[in-house]
PDB file of N, CA and C in Angstrom:
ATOM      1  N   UNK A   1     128.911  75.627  99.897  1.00  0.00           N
ATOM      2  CA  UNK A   1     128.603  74.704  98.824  1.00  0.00           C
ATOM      3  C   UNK A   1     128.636  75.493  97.518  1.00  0.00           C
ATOM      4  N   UNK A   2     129.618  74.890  96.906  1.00  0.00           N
ATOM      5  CA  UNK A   2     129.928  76.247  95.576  1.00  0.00           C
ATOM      6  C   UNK A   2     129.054  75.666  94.812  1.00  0.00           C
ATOM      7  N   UNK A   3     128.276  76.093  93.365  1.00  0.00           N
ATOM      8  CA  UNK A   3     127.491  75.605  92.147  1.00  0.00           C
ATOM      9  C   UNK A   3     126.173  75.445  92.403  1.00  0.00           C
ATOM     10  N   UNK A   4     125.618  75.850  93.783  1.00  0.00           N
ATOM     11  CA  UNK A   4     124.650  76.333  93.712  1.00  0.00           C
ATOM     12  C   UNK A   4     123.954  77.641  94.572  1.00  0.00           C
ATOM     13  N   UNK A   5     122.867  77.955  94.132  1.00  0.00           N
ATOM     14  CA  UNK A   5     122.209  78.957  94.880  1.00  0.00           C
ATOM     15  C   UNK A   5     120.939  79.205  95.349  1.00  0.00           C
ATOM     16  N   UNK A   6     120.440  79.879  96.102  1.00  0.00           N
ATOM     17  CA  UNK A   6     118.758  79.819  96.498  1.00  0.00           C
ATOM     18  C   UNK A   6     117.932  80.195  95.498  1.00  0.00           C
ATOM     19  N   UNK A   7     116.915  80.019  95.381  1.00  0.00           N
ATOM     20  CA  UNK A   7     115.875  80.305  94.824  1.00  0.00           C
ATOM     21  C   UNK A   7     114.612  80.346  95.496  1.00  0.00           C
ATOM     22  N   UNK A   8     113.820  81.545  95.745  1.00  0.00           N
ATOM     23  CA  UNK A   8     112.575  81.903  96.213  1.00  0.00           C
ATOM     24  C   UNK A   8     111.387  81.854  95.701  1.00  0.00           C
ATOM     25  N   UNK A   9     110.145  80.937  95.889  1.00  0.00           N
ATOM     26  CA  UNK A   9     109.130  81.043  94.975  1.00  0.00           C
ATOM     27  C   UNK A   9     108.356  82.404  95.464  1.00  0.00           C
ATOM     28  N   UNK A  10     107.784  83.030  94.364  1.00  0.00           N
ATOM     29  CA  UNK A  10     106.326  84.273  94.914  1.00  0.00           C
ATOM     30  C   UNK A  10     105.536  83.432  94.763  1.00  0.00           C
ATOM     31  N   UNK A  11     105.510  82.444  94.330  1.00  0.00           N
ATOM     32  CA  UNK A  11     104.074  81.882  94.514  1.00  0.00           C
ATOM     33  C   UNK A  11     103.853  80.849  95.877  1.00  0.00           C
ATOM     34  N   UNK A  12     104.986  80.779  96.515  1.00  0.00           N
ATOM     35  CA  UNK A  12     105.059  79.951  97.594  1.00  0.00           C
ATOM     36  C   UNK A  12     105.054  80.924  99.248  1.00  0.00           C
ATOM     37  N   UNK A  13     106.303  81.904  98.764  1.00  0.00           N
ATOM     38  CA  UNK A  13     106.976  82.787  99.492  1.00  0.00           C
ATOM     39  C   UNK A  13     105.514  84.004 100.137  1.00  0.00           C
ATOM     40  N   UNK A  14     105.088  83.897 101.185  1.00  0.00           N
ATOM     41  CA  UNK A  14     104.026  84.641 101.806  1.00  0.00           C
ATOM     42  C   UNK A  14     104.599  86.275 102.531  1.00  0.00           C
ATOM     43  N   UNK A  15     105.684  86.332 102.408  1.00  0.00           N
ATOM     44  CA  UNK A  15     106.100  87.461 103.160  1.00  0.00           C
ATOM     45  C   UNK A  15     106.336  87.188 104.720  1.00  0.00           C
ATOM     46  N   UNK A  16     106.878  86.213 105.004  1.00  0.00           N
ATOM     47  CA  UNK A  16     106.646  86.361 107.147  1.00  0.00           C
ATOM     48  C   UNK A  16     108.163  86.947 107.075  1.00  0.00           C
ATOM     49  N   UNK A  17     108.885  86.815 106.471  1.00  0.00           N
ATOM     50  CA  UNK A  17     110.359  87.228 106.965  1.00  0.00           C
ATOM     51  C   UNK A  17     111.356  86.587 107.611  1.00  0.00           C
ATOM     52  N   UNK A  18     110.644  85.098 108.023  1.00  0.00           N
ATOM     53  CA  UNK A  18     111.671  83.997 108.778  1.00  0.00           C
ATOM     54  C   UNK A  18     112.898  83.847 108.147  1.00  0.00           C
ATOM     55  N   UNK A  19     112.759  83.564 106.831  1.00  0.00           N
ATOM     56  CA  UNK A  19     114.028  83.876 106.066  1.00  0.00           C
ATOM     57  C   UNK A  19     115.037  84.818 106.473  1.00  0.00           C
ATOM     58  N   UNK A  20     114.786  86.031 106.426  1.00  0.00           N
ATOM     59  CA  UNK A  20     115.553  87.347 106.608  1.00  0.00           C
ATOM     60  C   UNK A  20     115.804  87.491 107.796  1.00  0.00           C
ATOM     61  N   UNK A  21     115.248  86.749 108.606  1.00  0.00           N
ATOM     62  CA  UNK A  21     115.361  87.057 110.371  1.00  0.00           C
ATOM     63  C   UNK A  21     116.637  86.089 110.470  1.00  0.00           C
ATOM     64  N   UNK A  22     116.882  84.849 109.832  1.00  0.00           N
ATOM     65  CA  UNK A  22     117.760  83.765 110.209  1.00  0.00           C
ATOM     66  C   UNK A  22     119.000  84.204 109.481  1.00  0.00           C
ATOM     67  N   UNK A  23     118.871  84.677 108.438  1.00  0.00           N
ATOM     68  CA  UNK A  23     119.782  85.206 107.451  1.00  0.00           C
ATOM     69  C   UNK A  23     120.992  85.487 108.046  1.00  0.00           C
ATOM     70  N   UNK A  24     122.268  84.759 108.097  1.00  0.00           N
ATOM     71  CA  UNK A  24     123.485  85.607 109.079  1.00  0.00           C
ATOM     72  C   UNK A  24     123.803  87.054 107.998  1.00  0.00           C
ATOM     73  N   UNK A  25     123.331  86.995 106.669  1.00  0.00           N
ATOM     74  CA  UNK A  25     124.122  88.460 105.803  1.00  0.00           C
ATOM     75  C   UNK A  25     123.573  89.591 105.952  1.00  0.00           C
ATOM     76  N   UNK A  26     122.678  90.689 106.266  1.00  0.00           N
ATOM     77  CA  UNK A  26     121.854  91.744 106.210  1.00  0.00           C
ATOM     78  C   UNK A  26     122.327  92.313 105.321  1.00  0.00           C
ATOM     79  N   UNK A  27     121.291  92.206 104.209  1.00  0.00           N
ATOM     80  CA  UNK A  27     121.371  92.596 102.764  1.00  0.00           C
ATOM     81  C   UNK A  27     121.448  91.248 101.391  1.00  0.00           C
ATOM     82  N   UNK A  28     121.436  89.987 102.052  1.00  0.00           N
ATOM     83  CA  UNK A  28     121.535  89.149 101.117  1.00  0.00           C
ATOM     84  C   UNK A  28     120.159  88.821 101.175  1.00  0.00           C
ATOM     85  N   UNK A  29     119.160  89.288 101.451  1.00  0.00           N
ATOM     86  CA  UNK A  29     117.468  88.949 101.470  1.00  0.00           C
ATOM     87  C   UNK A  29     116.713  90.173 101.622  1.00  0.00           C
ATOM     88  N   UNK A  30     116.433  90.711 100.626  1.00  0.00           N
ATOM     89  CA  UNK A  30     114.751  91.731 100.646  1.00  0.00           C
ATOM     90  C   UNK A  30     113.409  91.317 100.414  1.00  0.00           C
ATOM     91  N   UNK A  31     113.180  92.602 100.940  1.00  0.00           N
ATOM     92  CA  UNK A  31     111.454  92.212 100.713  1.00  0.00           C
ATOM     93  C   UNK A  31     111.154  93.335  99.820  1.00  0.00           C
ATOM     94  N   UNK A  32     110.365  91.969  98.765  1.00  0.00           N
ATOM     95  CA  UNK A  32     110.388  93.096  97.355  1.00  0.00           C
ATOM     96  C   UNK A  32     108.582  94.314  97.729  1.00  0.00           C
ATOM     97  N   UNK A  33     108.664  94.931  96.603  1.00  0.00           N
ATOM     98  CA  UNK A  33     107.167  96.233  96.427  1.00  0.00           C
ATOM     99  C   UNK A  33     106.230  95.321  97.031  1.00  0.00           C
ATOM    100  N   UNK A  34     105.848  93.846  96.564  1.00  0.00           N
ATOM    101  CA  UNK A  34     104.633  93.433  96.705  1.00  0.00           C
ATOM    102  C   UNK A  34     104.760  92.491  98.004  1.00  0.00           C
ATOM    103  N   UNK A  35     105.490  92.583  98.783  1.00  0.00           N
ATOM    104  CA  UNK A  35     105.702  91.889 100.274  1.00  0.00           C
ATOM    105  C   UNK A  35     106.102  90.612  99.850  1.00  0.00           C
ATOM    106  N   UNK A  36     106.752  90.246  99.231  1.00  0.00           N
ATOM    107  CA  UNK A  36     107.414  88.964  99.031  1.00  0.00           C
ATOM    108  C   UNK A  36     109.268  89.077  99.532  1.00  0.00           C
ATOM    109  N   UNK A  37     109.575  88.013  99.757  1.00  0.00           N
ATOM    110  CA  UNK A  37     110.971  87.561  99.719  1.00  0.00           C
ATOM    111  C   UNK A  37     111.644  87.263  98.940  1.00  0.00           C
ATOM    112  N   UNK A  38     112.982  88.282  98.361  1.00  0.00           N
ATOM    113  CA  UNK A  38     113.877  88.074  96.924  1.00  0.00           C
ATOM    114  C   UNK A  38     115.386  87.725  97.284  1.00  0.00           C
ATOM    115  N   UNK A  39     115.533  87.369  96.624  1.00  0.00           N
ATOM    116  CA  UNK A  39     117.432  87.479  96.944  1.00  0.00           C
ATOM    117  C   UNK A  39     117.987  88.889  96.603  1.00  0.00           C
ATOM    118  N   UNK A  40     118.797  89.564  97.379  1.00  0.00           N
ATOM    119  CA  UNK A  40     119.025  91.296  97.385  1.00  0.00           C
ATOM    120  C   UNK A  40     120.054  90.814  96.590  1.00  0.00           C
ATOM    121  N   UNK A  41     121.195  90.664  97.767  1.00  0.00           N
ATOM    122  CA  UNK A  41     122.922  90.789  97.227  1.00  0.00           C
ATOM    123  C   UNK A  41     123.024  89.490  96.566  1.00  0.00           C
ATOM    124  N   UNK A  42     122.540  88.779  95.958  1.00  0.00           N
ATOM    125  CA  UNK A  42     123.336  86.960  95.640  1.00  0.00           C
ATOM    126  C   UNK A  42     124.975  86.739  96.389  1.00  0.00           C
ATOM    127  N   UNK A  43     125.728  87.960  95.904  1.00  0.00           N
ATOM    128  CA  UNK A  43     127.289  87.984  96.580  1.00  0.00           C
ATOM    129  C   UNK A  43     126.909  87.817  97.712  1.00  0.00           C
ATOM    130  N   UNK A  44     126.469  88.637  98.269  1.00  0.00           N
ATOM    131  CA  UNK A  44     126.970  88.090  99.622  1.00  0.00           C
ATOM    132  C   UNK A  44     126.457  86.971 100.340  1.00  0.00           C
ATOM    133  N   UNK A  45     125.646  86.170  99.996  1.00  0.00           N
ATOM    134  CA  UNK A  45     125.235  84.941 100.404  1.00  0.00           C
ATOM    135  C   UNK A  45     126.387  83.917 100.657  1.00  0.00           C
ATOM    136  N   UNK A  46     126.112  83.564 102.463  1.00  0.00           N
ATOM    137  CA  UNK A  46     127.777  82.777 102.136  1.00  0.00           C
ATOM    138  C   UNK A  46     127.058  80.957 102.410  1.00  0.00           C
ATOM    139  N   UNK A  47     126.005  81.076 101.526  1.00  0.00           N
ATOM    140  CA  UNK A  47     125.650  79.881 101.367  1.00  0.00           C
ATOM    141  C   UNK A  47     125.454  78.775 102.605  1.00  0.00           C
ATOM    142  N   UNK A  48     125.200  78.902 103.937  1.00  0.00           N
ATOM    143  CA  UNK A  48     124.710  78.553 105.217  1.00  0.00           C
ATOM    144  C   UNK A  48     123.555  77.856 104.700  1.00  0.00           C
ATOM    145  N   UNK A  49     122.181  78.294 103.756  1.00  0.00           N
ATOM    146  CA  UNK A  49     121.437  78.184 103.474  1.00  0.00           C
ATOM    147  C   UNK A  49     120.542  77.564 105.107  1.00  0.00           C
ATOM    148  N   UNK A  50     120.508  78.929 105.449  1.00  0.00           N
ATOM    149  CA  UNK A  50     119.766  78.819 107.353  1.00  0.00           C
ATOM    150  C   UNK A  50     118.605  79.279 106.527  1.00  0.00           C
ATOM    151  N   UNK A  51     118.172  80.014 106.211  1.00  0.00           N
ATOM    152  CA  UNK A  51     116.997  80.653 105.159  1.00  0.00           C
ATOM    153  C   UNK A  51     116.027  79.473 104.665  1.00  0.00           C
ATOM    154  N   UNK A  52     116.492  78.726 104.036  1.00  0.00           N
ATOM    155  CA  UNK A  52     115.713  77.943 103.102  1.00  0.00           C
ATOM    156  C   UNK A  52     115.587  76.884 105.019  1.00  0.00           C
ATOM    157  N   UNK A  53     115.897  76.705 105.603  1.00  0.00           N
ATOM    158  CA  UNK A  53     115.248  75.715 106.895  1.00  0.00           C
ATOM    159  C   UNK A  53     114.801  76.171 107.593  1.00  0.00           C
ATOM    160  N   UNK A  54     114.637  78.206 107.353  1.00  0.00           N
ATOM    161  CA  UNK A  54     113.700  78.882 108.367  1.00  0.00           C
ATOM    162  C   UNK A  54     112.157  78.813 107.679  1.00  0.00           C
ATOM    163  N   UNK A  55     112.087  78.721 106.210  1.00  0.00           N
ATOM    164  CA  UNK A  55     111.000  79.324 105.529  1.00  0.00           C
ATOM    165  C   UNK A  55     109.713  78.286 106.134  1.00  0.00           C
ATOM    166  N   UNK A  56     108.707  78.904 106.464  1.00  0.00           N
ATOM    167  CA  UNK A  56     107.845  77.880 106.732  1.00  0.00           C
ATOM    168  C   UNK A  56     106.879  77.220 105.497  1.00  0.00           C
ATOM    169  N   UNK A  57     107.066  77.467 104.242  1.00  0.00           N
ATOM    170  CA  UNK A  57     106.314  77.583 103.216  1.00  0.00           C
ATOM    171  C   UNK A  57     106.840  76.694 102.323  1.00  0.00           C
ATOM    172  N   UNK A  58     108.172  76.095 102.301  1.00  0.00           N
ATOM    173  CA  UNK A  58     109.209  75.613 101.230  1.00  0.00           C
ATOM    174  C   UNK A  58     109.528  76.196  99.858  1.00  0.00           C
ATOM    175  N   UNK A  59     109.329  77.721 100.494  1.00  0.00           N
ATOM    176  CA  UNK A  59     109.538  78.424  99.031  1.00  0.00           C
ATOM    177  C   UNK A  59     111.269  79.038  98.485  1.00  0.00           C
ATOM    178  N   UNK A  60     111.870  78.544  99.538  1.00  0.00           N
ATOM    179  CA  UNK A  60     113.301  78.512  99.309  1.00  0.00           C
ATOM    180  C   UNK A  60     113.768  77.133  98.901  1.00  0.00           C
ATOM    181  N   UNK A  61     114.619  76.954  97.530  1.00  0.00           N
ATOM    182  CA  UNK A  61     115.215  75.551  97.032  1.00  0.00           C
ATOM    183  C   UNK A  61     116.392  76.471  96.519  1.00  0.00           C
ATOM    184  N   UNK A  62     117.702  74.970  96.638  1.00  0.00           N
ATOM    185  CA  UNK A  62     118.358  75.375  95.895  1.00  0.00           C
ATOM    186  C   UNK A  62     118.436  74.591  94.494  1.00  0.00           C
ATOM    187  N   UNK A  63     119.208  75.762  93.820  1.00  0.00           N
ATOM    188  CA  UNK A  63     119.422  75.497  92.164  1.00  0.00           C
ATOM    189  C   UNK A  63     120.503  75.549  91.924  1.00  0.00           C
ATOM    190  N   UNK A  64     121.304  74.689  90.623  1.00  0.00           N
ATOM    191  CA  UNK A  64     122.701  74.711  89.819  1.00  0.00           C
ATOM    192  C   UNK A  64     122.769  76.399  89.633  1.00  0.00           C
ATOM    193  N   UNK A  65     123.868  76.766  89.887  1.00  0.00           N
ATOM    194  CA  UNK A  65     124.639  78.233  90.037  1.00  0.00           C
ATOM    195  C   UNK A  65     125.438  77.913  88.775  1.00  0.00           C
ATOM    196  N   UNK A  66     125.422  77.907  87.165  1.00  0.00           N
ATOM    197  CA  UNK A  66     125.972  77.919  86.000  1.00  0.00           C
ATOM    198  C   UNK A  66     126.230  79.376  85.654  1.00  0.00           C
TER     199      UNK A  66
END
């Protein structure tokens, strides 16, 4: 789905890692200093968006990619 992309809340995003576990890219999801979930690579995200239906928190949405 081209024109858009994920977006992770810290204020939502708890650190479990479900995200990163479902993730088919290794490296398109880190876990930032303070144990949260960031987007690493944006490139390499090939937009599956399996991530945002693993998160148990709904702290993955997507957004217009401008």
């Amino acid at each position: 789905m081209r024109g858009v992309r994920i977006r992770i809340s810290a204020e939502r995003c708890d650190g479990c890692g479900a995200c990163m576990e479902r993730c088919l890219v290794p490296g398109a999801l880190r876990r930032t200093t303070e144990g949260r979930m960031e987007v690493g690579e944006a490139s390499l995200c090939v937009k599956c968006f399996l991530c945002r239906g693993a998160c148990p928190n709904g702290a993955i949405t997507l957004v217009p990619d401008f």
